[in-house]
N, C-alpha and C. Protein backbone atom coordinates (compact mmCIF):
# COMPACT_ATOMS: atom_id res chain seq x y z
N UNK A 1 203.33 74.90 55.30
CA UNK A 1 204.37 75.38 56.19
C UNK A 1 205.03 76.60 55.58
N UNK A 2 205.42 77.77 56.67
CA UNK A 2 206.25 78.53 56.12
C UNK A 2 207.69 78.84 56.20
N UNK A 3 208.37 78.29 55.71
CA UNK A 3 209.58 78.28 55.19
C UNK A 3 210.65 79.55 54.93
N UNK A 4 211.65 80.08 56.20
CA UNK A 4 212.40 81.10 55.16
C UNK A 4 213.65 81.06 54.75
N UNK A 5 214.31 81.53 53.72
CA UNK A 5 215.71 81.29 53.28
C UNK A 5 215.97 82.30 53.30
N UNK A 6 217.64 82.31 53.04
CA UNK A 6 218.48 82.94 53.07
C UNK A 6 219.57 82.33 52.39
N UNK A 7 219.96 83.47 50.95
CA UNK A 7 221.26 82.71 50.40
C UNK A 7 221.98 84.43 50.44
N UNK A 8 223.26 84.30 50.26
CA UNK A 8 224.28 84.48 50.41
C UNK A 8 224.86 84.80 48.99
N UNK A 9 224.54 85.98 48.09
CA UNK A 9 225.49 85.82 46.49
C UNK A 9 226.60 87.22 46.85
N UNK A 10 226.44 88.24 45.93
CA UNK A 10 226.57 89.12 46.30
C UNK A 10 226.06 89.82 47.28
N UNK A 11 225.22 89.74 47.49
CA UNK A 11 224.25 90.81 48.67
C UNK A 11 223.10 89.36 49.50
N UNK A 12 222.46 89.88 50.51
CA UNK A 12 221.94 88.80 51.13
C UNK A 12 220.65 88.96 50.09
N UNK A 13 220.13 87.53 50.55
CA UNK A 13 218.80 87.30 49.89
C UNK A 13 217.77 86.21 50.59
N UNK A 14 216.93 87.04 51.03
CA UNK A 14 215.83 86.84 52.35
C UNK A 14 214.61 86.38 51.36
N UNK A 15 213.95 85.43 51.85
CA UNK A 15 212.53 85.21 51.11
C UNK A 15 211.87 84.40 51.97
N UNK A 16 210.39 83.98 52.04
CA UNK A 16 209.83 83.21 53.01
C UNK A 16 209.02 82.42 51.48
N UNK A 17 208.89 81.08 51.46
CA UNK A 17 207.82 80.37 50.96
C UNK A 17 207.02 79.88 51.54
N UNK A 18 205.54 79.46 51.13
CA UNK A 18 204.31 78.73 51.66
C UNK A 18 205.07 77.00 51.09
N UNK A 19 204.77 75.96 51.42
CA UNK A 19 204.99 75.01 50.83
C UNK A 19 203.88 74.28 51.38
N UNK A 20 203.86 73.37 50.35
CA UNK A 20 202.89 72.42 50.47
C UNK A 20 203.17 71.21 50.16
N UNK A 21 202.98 70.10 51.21
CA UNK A 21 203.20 68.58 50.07
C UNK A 21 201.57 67.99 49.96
N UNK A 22 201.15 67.82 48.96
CA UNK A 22 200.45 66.98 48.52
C UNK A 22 199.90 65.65 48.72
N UNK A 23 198.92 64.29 49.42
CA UNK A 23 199.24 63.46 49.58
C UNK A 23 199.66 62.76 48.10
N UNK A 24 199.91 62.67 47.20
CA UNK A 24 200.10 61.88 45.96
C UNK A 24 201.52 61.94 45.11
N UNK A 25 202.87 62.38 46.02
CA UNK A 25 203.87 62.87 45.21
C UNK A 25 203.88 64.27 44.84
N UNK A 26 203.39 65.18 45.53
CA UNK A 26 203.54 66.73 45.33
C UNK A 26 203.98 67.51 46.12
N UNK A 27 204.52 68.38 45.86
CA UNK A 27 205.07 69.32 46.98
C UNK A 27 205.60 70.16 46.00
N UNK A 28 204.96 71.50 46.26
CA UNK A 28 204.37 72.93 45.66
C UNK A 28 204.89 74.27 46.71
N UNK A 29 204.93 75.16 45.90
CA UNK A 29 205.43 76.18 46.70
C UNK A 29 205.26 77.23 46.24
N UNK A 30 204.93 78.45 46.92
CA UNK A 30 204.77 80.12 46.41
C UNK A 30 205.20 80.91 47.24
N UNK A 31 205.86 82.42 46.57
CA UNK A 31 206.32 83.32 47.38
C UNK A 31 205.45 83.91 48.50
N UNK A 32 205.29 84.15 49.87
CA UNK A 32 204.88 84.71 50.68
C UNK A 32 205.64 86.43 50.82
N UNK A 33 207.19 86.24 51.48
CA UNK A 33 207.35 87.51 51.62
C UNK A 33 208.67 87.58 50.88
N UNK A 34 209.26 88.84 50.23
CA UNK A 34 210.49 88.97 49.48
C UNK A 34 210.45 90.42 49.82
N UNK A 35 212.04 91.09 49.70
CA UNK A 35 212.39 92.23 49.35
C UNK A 35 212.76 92.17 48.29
N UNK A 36 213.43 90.87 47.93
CA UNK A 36 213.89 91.09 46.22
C UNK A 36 213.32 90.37 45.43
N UNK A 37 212.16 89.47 45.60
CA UNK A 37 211.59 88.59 44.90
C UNK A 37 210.21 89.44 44.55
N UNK A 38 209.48 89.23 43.00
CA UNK A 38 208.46 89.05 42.98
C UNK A 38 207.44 87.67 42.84
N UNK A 39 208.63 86.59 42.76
CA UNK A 39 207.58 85.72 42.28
C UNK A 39 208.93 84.54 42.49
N UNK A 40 208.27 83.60 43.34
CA UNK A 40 208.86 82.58 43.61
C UNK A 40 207.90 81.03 43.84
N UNK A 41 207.62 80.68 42.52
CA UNK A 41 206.71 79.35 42.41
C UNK A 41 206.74 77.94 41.81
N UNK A 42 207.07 76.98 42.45
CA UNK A 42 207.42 75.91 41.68
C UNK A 42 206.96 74.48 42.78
N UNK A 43 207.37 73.41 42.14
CA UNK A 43 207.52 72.25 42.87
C UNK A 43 207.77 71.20 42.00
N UNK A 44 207.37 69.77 42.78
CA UNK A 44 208.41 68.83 42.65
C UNK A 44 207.00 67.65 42.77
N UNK A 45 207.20 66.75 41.31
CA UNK A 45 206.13 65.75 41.40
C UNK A 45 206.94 64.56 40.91
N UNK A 46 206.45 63.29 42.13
CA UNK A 46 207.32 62.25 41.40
C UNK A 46 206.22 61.52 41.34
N UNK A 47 206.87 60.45 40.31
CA UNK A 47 206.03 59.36 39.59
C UNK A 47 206.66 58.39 39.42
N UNK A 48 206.37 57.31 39.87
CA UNK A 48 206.47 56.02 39.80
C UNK A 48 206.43 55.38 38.27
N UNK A 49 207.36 54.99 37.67
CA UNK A 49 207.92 54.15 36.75
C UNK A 49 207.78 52.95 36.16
N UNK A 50 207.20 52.48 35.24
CA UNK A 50 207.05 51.03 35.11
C UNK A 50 207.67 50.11 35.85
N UNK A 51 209.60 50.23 35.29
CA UNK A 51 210.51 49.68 35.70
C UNK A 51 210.77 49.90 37.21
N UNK A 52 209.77 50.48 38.20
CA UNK A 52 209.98 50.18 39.78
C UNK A 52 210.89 51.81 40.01
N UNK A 53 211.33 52.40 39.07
CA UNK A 53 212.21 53.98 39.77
C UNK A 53 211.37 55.27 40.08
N UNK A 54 211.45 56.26 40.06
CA UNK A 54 210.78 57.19 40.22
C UNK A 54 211.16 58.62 39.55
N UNK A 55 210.12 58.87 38.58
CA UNK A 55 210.52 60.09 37.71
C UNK A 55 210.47 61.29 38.78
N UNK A 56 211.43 62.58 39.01
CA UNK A 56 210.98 63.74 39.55
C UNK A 56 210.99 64.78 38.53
N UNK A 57 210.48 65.49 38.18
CA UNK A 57 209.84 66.52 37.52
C UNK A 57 209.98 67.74 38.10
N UNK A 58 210.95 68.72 38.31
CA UNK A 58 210.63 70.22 38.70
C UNK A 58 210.60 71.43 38.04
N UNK A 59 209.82 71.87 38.74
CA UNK A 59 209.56 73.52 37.94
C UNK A 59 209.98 74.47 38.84
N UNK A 60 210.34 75.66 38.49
CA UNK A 60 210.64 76.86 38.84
C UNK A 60 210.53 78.05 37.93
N UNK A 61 209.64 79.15 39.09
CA UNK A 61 209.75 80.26 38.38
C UNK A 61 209.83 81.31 39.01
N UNK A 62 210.65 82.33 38.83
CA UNK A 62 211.13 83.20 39.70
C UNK A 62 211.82 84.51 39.13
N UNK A 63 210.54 85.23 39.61
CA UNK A 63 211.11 87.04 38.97
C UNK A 63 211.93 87.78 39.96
N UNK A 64 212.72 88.82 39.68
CA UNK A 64 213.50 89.84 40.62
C UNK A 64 212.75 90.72 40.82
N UNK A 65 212.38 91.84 41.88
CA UNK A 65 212.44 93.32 41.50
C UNK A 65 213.40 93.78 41.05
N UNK A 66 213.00 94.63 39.47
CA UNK A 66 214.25 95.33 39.10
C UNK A 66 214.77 94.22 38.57
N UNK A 67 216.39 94.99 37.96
CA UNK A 67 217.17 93.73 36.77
C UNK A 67 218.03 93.53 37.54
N UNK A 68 219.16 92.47 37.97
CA UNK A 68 220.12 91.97 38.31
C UNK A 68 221.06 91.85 37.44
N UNK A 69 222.43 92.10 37.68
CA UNK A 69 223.79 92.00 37.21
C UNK A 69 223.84 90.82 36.40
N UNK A 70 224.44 90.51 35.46
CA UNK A 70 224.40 89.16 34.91
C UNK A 70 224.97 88.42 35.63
N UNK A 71 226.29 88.46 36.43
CA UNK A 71 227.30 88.37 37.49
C UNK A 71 225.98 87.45 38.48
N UNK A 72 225.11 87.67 38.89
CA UNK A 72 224.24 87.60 39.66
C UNK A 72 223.45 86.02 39.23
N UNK A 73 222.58 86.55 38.34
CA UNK A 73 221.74 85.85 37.43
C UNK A 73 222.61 84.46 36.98
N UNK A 74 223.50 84.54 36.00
CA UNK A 74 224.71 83.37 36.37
C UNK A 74 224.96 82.79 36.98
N UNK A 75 225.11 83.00 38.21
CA UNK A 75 225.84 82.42 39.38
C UNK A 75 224.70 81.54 40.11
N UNK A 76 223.11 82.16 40.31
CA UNK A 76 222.31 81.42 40.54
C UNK A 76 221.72 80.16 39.07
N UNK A 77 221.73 80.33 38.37
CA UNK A 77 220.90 79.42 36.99
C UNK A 77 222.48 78.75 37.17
N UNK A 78 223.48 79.18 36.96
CA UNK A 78 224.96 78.09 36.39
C UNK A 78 225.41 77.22 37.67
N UNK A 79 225.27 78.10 38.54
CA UNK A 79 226.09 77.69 40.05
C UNK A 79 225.39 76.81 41.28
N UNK A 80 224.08 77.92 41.65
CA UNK A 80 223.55 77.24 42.94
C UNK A 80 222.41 76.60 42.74
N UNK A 81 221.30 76.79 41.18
CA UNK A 81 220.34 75.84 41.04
C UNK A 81 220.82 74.18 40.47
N UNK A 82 222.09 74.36 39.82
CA UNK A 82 222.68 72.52 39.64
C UNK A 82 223.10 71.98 40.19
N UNK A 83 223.58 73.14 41.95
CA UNK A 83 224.03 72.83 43.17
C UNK A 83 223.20 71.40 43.94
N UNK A 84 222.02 72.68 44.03
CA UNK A 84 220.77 72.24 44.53
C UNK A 84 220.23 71.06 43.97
N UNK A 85 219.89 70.80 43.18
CA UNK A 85 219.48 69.85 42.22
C UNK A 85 220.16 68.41 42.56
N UNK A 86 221.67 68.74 42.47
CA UNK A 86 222.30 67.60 42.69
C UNK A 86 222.43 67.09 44.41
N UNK A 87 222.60 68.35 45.09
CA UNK A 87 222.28 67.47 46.35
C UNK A 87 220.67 67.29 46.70
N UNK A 88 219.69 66.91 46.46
CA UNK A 88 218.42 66.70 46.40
C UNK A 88 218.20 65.41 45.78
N UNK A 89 218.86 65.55 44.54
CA UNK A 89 219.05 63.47 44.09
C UNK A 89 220.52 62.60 44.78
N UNK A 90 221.14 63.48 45.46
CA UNK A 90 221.68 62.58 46.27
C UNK A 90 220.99 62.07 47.26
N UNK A 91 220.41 63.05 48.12
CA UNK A 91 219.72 62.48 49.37
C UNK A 91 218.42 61.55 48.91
N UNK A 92 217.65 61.84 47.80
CA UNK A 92 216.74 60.87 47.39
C UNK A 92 217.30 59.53 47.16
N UNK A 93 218.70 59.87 46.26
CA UNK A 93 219.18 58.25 46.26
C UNK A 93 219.54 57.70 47.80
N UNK A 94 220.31 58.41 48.65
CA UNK A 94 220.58 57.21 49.66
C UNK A 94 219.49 57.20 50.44
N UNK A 95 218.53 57.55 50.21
CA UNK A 95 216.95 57.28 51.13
C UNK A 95 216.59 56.03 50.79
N UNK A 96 216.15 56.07 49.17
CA UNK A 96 215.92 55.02 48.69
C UNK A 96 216.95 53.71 48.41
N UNK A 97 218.24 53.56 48.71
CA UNK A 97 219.09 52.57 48.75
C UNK A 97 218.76 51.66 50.64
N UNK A 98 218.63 53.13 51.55
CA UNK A 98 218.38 52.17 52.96
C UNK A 98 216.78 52.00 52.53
N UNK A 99 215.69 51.80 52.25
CA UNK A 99 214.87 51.37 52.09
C UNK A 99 214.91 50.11 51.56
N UNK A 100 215.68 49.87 50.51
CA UNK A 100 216.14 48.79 49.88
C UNK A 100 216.92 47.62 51.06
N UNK A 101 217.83 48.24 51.65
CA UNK A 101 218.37 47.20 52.68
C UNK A 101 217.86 47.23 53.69
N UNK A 102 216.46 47.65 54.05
CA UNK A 102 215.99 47.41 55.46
C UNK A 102 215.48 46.20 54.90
């Protein structure tokens, strides 16, 4: 599927990804189109746990054209990727809690 975003820092920031889920716990992704991206590739593999939980594992990697402000760079790595992160294991947890009480 192709996927496009749009975030909002200083200046807008437009990108389209390919994504892919995997049948086995994968779901993968690469840059298609950017004005400011050269390289936008990562994903997300979970694994099942002895103890019954589920490990997730992500990667990311992602170049600019050109250098960015530190102002910039900061704000995404400090601000909106632990953003992200954390609402992503929220919604995994209450998925997996109504699974539990169905």
């Amino acid at each position: 599927s192709l996927v496009r975003f749009e975030l909002d820092l200083f200046f807008r920031l437009n990108y389209t990804l390919r994504i892919i889920e995997e049948p086995v716990g994968t779901v993968h992704w690469s840059l298609e189109n950017s004005s400011v991206l050269t390289q936008n590739d990562g994903g997300w593999l979970l694994e099942n746990t002895p103890d019954g939980h589920t490990a997730a594992t992500y990667k990311l990697n992602v170049a600019f054209k050109g250098t960015l402000p530190p102002v910039v760079t900061n704000k995404l790595v400090n601000d909106i990727l632990p953003k992200t992160l954390a609402i992503f294991k929220n919604v995994i947890e209450a998925a997996a809690k109504g699974k539990k009480n169905s």
